[in-house]
Protein backbone atom coordinates (compact mmCIF):
# COMPACT_ATOMS: atom_id res chain seq x y z
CA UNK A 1 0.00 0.00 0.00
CA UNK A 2 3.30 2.12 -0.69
CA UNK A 3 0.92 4.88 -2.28
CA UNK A 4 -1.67 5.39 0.25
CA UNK A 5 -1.02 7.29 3.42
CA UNK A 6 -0.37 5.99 6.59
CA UNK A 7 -3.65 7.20 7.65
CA UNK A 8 -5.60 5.81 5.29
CA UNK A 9 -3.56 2.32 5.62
CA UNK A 10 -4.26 2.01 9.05
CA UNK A 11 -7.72 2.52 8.07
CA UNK A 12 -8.06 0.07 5.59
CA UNK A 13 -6.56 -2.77 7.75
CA UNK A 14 -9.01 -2.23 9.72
CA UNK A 15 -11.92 -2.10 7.29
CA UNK A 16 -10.11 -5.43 5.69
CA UNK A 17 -10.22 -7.55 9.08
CA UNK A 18 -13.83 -6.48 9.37
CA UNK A 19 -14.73 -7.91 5.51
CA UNK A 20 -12.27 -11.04 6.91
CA UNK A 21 -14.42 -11.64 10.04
CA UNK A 22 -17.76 -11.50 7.86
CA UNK A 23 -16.18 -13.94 5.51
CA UNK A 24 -15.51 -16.08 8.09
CA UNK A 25 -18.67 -16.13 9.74
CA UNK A 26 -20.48 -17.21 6.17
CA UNK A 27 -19.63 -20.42 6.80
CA UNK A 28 -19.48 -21.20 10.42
CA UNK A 29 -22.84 -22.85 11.00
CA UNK A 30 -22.45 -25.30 8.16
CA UNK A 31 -20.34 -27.38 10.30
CA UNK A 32 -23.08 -27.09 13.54
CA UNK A 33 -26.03 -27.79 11.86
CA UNK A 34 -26.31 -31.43 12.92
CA UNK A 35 -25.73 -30.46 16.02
CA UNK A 36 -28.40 -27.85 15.75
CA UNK A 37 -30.92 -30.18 14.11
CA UNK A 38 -30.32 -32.45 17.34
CA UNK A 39 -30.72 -30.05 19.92
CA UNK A 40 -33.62 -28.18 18.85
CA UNK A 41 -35.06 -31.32 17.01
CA UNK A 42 -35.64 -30.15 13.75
CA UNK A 43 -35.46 -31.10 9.95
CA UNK A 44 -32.30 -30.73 8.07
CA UNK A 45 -34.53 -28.48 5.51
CA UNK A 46 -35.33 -26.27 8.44
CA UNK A 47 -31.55 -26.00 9.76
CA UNK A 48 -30.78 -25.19 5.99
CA UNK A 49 -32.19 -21.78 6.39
CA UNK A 50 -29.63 -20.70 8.76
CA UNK A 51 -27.63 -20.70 5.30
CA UNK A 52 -29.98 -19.86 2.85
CA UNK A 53 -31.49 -17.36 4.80
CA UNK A 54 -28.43 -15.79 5.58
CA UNK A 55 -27.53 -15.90 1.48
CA UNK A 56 -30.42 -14.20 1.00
CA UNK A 57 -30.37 -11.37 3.58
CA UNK A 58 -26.71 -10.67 2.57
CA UNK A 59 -27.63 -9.89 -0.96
CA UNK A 60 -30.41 -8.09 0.10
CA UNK A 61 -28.09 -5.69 2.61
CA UNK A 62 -25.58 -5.54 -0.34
CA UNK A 63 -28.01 -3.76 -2.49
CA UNK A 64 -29.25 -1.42 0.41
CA UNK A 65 -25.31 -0.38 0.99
CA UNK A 66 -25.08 1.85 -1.97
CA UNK A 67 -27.65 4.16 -0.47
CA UNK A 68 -26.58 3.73 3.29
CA UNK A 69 -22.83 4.62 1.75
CA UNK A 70 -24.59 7.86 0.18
CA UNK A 71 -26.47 8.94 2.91
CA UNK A 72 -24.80 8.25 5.86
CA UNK A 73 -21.02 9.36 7.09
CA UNK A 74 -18.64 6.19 6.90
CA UNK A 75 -17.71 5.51 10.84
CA UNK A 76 -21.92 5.42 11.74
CA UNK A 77 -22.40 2.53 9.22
CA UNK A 78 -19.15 0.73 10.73
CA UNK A 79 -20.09 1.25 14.02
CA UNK A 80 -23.82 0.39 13.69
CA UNK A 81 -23.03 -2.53 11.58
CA UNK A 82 -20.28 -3.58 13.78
CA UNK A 83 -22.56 -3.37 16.96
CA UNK A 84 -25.86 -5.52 15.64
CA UNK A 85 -22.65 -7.89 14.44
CA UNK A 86 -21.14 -8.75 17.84
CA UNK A 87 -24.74 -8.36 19.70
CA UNK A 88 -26.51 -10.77 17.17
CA UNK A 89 -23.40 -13.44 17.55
CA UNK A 90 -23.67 -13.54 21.44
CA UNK A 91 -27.55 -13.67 21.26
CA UNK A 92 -27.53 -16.36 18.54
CA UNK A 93 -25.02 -18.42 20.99
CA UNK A 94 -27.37 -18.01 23.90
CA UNK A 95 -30.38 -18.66 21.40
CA UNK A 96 -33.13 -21.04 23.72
CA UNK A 97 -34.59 -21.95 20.79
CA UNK A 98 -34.32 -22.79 17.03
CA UNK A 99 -36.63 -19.38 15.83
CA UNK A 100 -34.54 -17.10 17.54
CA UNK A 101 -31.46 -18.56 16.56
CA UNK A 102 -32.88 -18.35 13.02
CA UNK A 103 -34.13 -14.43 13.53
CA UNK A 104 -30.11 -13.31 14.88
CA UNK A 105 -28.77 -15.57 12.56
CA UNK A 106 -30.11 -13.66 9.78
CA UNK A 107 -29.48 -10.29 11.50
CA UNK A 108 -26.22 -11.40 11.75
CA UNK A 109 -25.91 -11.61 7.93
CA UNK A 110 -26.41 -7.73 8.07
CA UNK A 111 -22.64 -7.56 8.45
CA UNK A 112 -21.65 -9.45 5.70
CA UNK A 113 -23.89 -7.35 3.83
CA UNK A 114 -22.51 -4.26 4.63
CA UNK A 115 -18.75 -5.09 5.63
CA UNK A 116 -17.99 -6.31 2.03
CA UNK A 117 -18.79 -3.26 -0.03
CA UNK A 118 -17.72 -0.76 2.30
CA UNK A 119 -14.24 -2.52 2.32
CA UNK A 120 -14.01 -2.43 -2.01
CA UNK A 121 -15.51 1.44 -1.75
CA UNK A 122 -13.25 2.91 0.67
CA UNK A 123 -10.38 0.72 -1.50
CA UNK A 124 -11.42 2.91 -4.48
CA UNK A 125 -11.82 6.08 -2.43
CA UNK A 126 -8.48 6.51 -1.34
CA UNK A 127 -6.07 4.11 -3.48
CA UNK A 128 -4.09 5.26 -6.26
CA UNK A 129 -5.65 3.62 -9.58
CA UNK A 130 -2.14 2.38 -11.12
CA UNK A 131 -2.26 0.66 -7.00
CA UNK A 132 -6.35 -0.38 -7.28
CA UNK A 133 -5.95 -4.03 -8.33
CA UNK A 134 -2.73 -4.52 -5.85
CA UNK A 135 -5.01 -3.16 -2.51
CA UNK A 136 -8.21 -4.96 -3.71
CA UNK A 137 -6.26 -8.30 -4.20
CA UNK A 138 -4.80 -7.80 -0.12
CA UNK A 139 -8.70 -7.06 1.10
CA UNK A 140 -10.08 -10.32 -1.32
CA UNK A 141 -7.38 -12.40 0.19
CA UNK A 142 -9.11 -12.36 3.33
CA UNK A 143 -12.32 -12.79 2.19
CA UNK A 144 -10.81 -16.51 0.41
CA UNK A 145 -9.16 -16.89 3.56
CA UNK A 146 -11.90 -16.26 5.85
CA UNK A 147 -14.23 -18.83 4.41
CA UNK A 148 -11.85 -21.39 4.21
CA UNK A 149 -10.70 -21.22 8.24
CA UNK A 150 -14.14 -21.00 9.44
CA UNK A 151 -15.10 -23.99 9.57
CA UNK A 152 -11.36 -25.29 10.39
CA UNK A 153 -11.78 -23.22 13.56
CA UNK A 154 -15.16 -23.87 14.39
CA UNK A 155 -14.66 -27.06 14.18
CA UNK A 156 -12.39 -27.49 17.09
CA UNK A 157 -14.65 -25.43 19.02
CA UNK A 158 -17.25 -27.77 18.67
CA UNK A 159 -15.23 -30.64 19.30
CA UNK A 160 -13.83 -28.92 22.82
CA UNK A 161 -16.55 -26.45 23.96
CA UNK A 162 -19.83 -27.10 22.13
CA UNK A 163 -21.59 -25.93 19.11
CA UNK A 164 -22.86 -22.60 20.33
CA UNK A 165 -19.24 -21.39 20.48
CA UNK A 166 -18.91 -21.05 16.86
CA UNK A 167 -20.35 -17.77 17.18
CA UNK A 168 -17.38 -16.57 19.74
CA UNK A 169 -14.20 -15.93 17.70
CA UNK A 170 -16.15 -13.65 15.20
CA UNK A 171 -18.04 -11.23 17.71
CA UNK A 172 -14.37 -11.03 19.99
CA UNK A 173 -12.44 -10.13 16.86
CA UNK A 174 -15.18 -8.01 15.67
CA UNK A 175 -15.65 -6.33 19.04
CA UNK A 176 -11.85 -5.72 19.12
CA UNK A 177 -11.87 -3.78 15.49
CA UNK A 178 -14.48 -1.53 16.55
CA UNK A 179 -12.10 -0.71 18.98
CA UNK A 180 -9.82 0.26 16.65
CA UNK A 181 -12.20 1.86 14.64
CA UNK A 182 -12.89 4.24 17.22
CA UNK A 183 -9.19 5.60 16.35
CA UNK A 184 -8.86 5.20 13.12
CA UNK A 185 -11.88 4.91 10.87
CA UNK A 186 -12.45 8.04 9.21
CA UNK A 187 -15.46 9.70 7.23
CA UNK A 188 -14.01 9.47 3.78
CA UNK A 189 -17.19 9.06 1.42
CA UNK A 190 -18.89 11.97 0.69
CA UNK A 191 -23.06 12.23 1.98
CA UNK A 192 -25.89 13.91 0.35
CA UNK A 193 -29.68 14.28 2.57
CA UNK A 194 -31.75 11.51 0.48
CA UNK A 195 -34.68 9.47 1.09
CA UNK A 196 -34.81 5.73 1.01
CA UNK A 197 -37.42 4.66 -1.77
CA UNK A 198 -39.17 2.33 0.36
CA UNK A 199 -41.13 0.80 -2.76
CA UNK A 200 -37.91 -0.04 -4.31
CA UNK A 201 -36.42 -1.73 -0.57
CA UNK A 202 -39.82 -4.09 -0.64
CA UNK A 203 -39.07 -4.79 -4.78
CA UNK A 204 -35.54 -5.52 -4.56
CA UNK A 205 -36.20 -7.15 -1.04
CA UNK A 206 -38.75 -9.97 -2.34
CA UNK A 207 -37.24 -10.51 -5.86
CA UNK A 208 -33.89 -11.10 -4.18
CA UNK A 209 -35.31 -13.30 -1.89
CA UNK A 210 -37.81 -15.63 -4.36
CA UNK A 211 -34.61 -15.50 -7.20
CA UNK A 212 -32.35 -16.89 -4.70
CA UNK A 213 -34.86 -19.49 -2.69
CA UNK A 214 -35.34 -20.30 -6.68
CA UNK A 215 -31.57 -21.15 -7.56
CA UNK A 216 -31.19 -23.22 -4.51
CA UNK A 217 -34.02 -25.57 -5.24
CA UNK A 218 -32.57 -25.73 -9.21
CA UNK A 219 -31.84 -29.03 -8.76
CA UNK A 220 -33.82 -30.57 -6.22
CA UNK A 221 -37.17 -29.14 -6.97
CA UNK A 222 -37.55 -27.76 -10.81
CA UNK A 223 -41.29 -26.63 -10.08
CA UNK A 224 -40.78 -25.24 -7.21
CA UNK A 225 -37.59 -23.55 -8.86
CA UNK A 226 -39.31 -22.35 -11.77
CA UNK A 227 -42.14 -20.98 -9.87
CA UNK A 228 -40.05 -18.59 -7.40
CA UNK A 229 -37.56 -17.38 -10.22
CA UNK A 230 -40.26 -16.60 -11.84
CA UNK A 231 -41.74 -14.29 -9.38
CA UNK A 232 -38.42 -13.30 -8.16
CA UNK A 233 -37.60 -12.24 -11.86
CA UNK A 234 -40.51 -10.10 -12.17
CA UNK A 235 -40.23 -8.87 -8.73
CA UNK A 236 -36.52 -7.30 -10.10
CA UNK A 237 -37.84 -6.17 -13.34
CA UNK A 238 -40.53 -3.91 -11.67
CA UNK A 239 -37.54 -2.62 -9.27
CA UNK A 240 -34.82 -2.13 -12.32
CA UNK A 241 -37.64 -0.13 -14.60
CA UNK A 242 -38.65 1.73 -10.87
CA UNK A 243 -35.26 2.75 -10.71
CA UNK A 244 -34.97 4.41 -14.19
CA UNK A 245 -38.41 6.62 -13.28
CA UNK A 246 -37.31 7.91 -9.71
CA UNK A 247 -35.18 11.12 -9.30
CA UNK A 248 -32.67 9.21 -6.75
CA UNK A 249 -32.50 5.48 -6.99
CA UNK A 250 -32.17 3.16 -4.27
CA UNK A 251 -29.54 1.47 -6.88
CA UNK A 252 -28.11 3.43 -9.73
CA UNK A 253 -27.87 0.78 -12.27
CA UNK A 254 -26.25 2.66 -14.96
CA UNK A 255 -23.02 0.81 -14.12
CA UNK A 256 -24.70 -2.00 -17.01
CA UNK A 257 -24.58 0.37 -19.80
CA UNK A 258 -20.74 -0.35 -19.04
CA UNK A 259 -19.84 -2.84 -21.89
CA UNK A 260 -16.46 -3.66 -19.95
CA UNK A 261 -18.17 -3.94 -16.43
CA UNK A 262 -21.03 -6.16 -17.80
CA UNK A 263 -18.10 -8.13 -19.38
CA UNK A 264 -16.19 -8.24 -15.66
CA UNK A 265 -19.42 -9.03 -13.77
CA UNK A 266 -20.07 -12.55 -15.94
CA UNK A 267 -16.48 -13.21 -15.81
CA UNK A 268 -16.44 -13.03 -12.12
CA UNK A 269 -19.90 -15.10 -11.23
CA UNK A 270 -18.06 -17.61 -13.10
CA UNK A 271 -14.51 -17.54 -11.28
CA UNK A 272 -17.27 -17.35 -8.31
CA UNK A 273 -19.62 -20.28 -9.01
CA UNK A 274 -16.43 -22.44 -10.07
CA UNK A 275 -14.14 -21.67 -6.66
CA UNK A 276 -17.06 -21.71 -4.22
CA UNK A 277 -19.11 -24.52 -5.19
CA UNK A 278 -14.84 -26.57 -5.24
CA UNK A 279 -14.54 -26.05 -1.76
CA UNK A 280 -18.36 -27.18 -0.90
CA UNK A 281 -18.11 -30.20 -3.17
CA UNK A 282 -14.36 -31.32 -2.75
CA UNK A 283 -14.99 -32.51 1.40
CA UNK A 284 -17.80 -34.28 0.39
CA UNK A 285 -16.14 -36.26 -2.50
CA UNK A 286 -12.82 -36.78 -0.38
CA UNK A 287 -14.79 -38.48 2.75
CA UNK A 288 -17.56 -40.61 1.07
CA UNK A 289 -15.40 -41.23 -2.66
CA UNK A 290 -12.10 -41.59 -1.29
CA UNK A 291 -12.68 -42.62 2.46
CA UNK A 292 -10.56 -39.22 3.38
CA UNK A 293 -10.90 -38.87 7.58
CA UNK A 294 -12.50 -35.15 8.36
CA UNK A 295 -9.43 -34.06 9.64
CA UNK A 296 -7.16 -35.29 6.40
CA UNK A 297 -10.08 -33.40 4.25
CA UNK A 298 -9.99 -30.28 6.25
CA UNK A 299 -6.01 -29.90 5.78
CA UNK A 300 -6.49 -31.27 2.22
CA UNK A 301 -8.51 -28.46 1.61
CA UNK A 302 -6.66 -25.86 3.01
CA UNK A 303 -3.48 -26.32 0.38
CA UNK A 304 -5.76 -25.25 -2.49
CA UNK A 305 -7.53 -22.35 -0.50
CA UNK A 306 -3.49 -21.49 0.25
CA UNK A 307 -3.02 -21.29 -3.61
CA UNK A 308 -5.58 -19.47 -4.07
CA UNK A 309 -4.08 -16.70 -1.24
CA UNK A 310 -0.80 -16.69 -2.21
CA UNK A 311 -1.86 -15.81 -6.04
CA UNK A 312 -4.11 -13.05 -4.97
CA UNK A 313 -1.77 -10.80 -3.95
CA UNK A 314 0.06 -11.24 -7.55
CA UNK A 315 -2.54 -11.38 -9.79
CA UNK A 316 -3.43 -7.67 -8.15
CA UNK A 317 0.35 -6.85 -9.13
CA UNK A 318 0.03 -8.26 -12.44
CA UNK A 319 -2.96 -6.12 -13.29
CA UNK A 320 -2.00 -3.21 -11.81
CA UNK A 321 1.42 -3.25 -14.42
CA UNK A 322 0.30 -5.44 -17.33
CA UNK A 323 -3.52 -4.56 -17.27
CA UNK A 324 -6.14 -7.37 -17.95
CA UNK A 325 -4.41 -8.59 -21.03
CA UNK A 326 -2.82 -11.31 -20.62
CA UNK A 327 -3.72 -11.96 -17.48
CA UNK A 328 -6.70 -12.75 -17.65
CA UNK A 329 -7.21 -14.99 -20.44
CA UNK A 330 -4.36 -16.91 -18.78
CA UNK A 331 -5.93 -17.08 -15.25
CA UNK A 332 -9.22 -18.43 -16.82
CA UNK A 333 -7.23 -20.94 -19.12
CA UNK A 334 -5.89 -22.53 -16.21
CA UNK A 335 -8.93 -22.58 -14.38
CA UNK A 336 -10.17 -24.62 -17.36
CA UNK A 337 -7.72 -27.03 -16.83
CA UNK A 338 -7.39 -27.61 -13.28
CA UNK A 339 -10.98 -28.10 -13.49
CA UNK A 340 -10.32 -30.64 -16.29
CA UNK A 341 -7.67 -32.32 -14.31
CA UNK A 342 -10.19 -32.71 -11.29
CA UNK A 343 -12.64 -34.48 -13.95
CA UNK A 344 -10.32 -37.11 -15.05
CA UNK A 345 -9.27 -37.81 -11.56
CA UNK A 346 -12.01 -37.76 -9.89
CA UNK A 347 -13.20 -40.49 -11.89
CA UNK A 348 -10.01 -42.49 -11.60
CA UNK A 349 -10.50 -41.95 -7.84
CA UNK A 350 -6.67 -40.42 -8.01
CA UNK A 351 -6.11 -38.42 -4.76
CA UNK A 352 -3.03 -36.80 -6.02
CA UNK A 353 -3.88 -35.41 -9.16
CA UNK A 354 -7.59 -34.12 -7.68
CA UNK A 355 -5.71 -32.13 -5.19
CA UNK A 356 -3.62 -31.17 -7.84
CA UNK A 357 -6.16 -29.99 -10.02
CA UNK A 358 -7.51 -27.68 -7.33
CA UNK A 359 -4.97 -26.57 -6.67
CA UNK A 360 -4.35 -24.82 -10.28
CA UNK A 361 -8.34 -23.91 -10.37
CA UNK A 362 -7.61 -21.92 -7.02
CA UNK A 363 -4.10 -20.22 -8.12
CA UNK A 364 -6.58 -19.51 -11.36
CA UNK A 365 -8.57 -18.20 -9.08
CA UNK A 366 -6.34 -15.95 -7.44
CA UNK A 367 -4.96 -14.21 -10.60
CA UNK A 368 -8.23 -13.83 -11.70
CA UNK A 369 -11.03 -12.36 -9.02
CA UNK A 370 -9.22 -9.60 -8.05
CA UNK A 371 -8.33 -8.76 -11.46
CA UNK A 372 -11.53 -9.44 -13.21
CA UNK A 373 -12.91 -7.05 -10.46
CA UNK A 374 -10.71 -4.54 -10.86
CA UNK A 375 -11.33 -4.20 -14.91
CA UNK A 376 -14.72 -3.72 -14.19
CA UNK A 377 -14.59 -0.65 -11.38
CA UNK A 378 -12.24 0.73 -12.76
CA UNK A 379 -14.03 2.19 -15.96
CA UNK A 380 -16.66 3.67 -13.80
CA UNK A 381 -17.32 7.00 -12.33
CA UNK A 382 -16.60 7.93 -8.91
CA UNK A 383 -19.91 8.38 -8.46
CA UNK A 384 -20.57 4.52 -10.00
CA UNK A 385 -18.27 2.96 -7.47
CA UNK A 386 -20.63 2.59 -4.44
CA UNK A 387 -23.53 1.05 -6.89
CA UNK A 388 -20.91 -0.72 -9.30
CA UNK A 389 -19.57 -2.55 -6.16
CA UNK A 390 -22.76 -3.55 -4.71
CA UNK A 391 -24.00 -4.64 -7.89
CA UNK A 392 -21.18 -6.89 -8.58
CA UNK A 393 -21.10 -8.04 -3.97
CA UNK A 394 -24.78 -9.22 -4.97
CA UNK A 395 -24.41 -11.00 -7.69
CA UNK A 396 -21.02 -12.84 -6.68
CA UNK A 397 -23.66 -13.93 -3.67
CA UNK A 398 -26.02 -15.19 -6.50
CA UNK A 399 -23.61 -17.06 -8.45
CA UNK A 400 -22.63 -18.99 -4.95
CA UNK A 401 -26.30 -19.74 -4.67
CA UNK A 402 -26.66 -20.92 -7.87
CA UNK A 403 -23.06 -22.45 -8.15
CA UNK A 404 -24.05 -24.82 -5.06
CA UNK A 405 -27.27 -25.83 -6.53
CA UNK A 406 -26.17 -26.73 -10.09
CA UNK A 407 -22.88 -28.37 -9.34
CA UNK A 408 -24.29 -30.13 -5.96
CA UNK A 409 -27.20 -31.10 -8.21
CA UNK A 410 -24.92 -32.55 -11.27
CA UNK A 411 -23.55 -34.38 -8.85
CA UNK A 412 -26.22 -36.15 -7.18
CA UNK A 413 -27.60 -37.18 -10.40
CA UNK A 414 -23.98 -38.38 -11.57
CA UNK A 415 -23.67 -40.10 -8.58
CA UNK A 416 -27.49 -41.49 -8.29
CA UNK A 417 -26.97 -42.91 -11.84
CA UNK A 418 -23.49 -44.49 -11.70
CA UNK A 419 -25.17 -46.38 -8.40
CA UNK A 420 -28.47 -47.46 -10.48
CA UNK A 421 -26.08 -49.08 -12.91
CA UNK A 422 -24.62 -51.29 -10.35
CA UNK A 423 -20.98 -48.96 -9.59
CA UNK A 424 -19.78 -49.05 -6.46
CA UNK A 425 -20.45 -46.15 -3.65
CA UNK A 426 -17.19 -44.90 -4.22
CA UNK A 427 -16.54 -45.13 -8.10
CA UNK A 428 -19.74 -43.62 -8.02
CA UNK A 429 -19.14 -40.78 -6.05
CA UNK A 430 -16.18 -40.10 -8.58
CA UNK A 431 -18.50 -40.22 -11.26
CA UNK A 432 -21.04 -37.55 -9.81
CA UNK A 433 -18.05 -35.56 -9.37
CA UNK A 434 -16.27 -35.91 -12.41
CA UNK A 435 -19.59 -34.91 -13.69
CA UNK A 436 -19.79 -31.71 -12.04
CA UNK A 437 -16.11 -30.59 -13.00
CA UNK A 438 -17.22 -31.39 -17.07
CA UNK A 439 -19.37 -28.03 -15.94
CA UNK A 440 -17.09 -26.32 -14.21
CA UNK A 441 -14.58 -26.64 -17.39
CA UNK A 442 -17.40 -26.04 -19.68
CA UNK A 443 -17.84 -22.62 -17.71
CA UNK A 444 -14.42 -21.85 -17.50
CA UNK A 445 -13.85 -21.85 -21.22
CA UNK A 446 -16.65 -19.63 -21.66
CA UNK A 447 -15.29 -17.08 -19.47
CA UNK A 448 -11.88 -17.62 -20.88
CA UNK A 449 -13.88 -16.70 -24.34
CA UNK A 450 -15.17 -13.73 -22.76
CA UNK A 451 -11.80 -12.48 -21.15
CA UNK A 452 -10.37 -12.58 -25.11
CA UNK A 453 -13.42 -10.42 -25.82
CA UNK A 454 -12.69 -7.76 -23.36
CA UNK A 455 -9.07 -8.18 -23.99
CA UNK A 456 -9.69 -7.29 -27.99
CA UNK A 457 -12.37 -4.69 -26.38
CA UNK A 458 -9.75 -3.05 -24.52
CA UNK A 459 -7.01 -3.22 -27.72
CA UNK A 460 -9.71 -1.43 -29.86
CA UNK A 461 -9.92 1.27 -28.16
């Protein structure tokens, strides 16, 4: 961060360890919800909602953060956010039953909403453009790297204290950076008096809500699917058209008229849907595929998730003195073939060369999210950057949803119809998930076609 000041660095770290924490907490509860579903004695569809839900209320505060950013000063969304964040995790810990642990586990989601886009704003607000891509790659380090200890960490709480600890290390770090904040969060954005378009809070509210619930039952429901995308679709078409009539949108979409950034947001859901939907998939084929112990898987997992943070930082680098071209046709080619690689071995059941494989998706990965990112934000206005990055928060958040689904559902039905023709549990789990990877590949060769279209874009010009 050699061109920002120290001021503003200090700042910034702080801002970055509160995105970190929120990544973090995304996936904590995933590895309780048994325990959950035992305690309070309900169904695993019920428990689900504690991450659906939580998808879904992120999104929806993602939107909302482009106004909040607008109208109010900078330390009162930190400190608000940062307070219903640590008060929400020690409630949801002391929850006495499943509702309420439901209600603050969606609050909770508030700050994942929020913490995300205020990070990537402030980024863009005070870094140095020829620095942009190297700062954004150090703030979406942590939020790889937050994910991917969660439930690492949680884990062993569960295992020594209980399940209802998972909640503890994120509100004590949390609580600890609004300490800091206090000293050295500053009010950096600039605020305007508006008034939030309540019509357009209920539109984008419900359509986020149905379009997601939609894209998580892709697979395992197609009416049901069909029927909520539906209305969720509609829902968002009434709020995009709404926001064209009103004087001051809730969310300026203008950022689509944006060839580039419409090219960068595609190009990202698909890095997105491909490195998230990995790490859910991977554990599952390791354990029941391979016979990999829980603890083997979780270390197993951690080398690619290692890749992928050590290649961040220089795939920001890259961009910043190269530009997009080659970069990123390279990063998605080799997300192509690690994907590939995983394919081939997951059906030969090959340990080795599956790691291996994810290993070059995630260092794909790395060169490519922050710089894909990057390409897009940077050809917008000032005055674009608070909408352009919540825009692009919510629909990474979508493309996890629907990422999830579709590969989790590939692979069921790979897997249900290796067993049906008399394969064994294993060869057949290696079948559902060399199935899955054929998609991922599939994807990753489109967006390696579409990073060769922006890169020709960009040479045109």
């Amino acid at each position: 961060m050699g061109g920002v000041n120290r001021g503003d660095r200090t700042m910034l770290a702080v801002l970055i360890g509160m995105g970190f924490v929120a990544a973090f907490n995304e996936n904590t509860v995933n590895v309780a919800l048994v325990y959950i579903q035992a305690e309070f004695d309900v169904s695993s569809v019920a428990s689900q909602w504690l991450v659906t839900g939580y998808m879904i209320v992120s999104a929806i505060t993602s939107a909302v953060c482009a106004f909040l950013q607008h109208r109010f000063p900078l330390r009162r969304i930190v400190f608000a956010a940062g307070i219903v964040f640590v008060a929400t995790s020690f409630a949801a810990m002391l929850a006495p039953g499943y509702p309420l642990l439901l209600i603050f586990r969606l609050l909770q989601a508030i700050g994942t909403g929020l913490f995300v886009p205020i990070m990537v704003t402030t980024i863009l607000k005070v870094t140095p453009r020829e620095q942009m891509g190297t700062v954004l790659s150090i703030g979406n380090m942590c939020l790889t790297l937050g994910p991917a200890l969660g439930p690492v960490v949680t884990g062993a709480m569960i295992s020594l204290l209980g399940w209802r600890t998972v909640f503890l290390p994120g509100a004590i770090v949390m609580a600890l950076l609004l300490v800091a904040a206090v000293f050295f969060v500053s009010n950096v954005h600039e605020t305007a008096a508006s008034r939030l378009d309540a019509p357009s809070v209920f539109l984008a509210s419900v359509g986020l809500t149905f379009f997601m619930y939609g894209l998580t039952q892709i697979c395992s429901d197609i009416v049901m699917s069909a029927c909520t995308l539906a209305i969720g679709i509609v829902f968002l078409g009434v709020f995009a058209r709404r926001q064209h009539r009103i004087p001051d949108p809730f969310l300026n979409l203008s950022p689509f008229a944006n060839s580039t950034y419409v090219l960068a947001c595609l190009m990202l859901s698909i890095a997105m849907m491909t490195s998230f939907s990995t790490t859910v998939l991977l554990p599952q084929y390791l354990q029941e595929g391979l016979d990999v112990s829980a603890l083997v898987t979780g270390t197993l997992i951690l080398l690619p998730v290692m890749c992928n943070v050590a290649f961040s930082v220089l795939g920001g680098r890259l961009f910043d003195t190269h530009g997009e071209t080659p970069l990123l046709p390279l990063g998605y080619l080799l997300m192509a073939i690690g994907m590939l690689v995983m394919c081939l071995a997951g059906r030969g059941l090959s340990l080795v060369f599956v790691i291996t494989g994810a290993c070059v998706t995630f260092v794909a990965s790395g060169l490519v999210y922050t710089a894909t990112q990057t390409a897009g934000l940077k050809r917008l206005s000032e005055a674009e950057h608070a909408h352009g990055v919540s825009i692009m928060n919510v629909l990474v958040m979508v493309a996890g949803a629907l990422g999830t689904s579709l590969y989790g559902g590939v692979a069921q039905a790979g897997t249900g119809g290796a067993i049906a023709r008399g394969i064994s549990e294993g060869a057949a789990q290696g079948a559902g998930f060399g199935d899955a990877m054929i998609l991922g590949t599939a994807l990753a060769a489109g967006a390696l076609v579409l990073a060769l279209i922006l890169g020709k874009k960009r040479a045109g010009n």
